[in-house]
Structure formats: C-alpha cells, structure tokens
C-alpha atoms as a PDB file:
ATOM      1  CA  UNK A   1     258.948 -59.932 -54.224  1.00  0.00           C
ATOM      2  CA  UNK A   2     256.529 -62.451 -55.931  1.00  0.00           C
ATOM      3  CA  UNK A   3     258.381 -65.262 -55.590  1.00  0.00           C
ATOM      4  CA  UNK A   4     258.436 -66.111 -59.252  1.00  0.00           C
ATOM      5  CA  UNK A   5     260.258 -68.770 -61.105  1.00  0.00           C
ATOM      6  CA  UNK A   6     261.352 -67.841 -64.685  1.00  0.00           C
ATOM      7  CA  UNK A   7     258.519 -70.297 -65.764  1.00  0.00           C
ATOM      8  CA  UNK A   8     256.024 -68.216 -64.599  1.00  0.00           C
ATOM      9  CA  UNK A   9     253.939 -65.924 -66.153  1.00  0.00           C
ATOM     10  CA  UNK A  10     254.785 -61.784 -65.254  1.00  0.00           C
ATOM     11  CA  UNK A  11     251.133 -60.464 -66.290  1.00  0.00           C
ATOM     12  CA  UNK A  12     249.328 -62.634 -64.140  1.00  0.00           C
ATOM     13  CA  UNK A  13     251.204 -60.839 -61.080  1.00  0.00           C
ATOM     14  CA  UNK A  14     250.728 -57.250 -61.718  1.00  0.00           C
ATOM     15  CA  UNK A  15     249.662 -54.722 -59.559  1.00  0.00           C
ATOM     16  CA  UNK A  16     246.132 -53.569 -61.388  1.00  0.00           C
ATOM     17  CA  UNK A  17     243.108 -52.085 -60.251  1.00  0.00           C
ATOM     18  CA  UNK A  18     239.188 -53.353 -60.967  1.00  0.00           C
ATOM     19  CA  UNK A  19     236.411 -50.716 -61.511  1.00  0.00           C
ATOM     20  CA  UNK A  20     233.076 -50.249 -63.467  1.00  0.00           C
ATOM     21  CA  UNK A  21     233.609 -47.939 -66.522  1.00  0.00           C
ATOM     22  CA  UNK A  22     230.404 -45.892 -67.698  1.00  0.00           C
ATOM     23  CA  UNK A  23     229.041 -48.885 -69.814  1.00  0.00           C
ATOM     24  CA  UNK A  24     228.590 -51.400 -66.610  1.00  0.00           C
ATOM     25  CA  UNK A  25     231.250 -53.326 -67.708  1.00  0.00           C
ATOM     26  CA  UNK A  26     234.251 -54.466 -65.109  1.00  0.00           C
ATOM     27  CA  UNK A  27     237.582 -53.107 -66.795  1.00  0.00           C
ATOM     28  CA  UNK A  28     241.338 -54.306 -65.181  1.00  0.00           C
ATOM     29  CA  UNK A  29     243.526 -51.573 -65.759  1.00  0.00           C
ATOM     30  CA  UNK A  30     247.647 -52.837 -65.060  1.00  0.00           C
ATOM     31  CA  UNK A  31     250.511 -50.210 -65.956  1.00  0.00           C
ATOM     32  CA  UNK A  32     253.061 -51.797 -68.876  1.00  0.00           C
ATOM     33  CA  UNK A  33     255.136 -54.419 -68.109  1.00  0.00           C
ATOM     34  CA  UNK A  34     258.897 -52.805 -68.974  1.00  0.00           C
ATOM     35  CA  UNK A  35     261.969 -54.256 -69.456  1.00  0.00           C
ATOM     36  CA  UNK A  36     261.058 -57.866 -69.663  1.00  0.00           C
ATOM     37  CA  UNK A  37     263.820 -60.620 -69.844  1.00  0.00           C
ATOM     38  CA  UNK A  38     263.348 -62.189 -72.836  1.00  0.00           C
ATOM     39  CA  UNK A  39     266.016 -64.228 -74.565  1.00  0.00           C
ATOM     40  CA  UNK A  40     266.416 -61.729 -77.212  1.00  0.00           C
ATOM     41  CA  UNK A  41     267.242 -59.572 -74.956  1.00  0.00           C
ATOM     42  CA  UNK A  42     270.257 -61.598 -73.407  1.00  0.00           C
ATOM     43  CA  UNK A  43     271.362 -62.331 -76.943  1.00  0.00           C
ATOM     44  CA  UNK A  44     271.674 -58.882 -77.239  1.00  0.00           C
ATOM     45  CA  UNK A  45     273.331 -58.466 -73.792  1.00  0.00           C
ATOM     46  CA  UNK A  46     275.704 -61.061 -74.920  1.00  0.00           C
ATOM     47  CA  UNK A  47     276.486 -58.999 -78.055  1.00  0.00           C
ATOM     48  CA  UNK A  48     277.110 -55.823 -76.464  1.00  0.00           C
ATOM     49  CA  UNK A  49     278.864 -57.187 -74.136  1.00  0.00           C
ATOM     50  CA  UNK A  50     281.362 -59.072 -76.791  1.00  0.00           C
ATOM     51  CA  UNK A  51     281.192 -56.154 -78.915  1.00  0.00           C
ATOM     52  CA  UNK A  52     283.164 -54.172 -75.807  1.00  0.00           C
ATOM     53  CA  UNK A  53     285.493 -56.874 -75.525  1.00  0.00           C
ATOM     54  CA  UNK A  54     286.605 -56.945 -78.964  1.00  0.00           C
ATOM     55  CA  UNK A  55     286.943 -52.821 -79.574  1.00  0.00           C
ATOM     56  CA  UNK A  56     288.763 -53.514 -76.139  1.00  0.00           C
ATOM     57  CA  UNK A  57     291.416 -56.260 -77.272  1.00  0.00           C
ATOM     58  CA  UNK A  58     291.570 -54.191 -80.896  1.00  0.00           C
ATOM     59  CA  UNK A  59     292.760 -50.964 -79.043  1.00  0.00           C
ATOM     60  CA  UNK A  60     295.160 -52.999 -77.196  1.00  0.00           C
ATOM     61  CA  UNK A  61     296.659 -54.678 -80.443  1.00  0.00           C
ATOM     62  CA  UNK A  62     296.685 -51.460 -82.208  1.00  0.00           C
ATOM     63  CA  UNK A  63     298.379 -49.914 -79.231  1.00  0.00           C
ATOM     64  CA  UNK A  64     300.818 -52.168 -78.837  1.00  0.00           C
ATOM     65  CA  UNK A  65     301.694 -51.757 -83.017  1.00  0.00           C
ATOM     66  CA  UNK A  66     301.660 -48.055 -82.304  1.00  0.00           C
ATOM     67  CA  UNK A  67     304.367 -47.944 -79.780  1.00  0.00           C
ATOM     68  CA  UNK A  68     306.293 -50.451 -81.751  1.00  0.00           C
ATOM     69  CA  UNK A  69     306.377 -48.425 -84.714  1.00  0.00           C
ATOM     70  CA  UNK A  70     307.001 -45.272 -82.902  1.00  0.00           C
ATOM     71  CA  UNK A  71     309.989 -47.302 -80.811  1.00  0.00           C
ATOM     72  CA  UNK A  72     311.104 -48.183 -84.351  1.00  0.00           C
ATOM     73  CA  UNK A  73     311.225 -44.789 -85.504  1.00  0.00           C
ATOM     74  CA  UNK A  74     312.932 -42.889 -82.441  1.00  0.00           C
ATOM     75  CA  UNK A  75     315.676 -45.614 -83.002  1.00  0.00           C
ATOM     76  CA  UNK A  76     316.377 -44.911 -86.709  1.00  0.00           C
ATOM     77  CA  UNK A  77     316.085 -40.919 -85.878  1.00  0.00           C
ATOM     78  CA  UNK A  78     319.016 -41.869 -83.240  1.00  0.00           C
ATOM     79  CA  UNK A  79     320.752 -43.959 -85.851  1.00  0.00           C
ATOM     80  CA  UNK A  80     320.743 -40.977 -88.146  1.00  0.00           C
ATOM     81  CA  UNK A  81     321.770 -38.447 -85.529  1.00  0.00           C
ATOM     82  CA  UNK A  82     324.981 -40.697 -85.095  1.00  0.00           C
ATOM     83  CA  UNK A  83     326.308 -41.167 -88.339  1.00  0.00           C
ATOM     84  CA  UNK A  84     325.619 -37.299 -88.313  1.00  0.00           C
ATOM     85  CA  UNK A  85     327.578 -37.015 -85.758  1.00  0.00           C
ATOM     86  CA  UNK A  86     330.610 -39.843 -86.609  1.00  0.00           C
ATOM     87  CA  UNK A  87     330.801 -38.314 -89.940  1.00  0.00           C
END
C-alpha cells in the first residue's frame, strides 16, 4: 500500500486528519496503530506455534502407547479364553 520496508517507521504513514481545536492550536488526530509486528510478537508466534506441535507429537506418542496397551490386553483376554476353553 505504502510501500514500506520493515525499517521504516508505521506512524509516520498514517492516515490522520489536521484541524484547529477551540484553543487555536493545530491538533493531528491518527486512529491506533493495531497489531504491530514487533519481534515479541513473532517470538510469541514461534511459541504458539511449537506449543501445537508438541501437544500434537504428545497425542500421537500417547496414542500409539494406548493402542499398544489395549492390543496387549485383547491378546491376554484371548489367551485366557483359550486355556478356558482347552481346559
């Protein structure tokens, strides 16, 4: 839109409007600058982000340990159910 580099300064290129308030004095009034990129706030991208990923591979792992005890136990209910039987 601006043309900006990340060098430059945002506040310099915002929208504002110039008027006289009651006093005589000139007054620049510019809405907030939001949402700013800031390196804190890609550090904290960055730890979202790797926060995700590592509840992500943790669900897998416990996952995988689930089934395997659950595979584990359907074998030695079969186990059981055969001597049952073979006695």
């Amino acid at each position: 839109l601006f043309n900006l580099t990340k060098y430059d300064d945002v506040r310099k290129y915002v929208i504002a409007r110039t008027f006289t308030n009651k006093k005589g004095k000139t007054v620049r009034k510019a809405p907030k600058i939001q949402r700013l990129v800031t390196p804190l706030t890609l550090q904290r991208k960055r730890a979202r982000k790797a926060a995700k990923m590592n509840s992500v591979l943790r669900n897998k792992e416990e996952a995988a340990a689930y089934k395997k005890v659950v595979a584990q136990r359907l074998a030695e209910q079969k186990e059981a159910r055969r001597s049952l039987i073979s006695k």
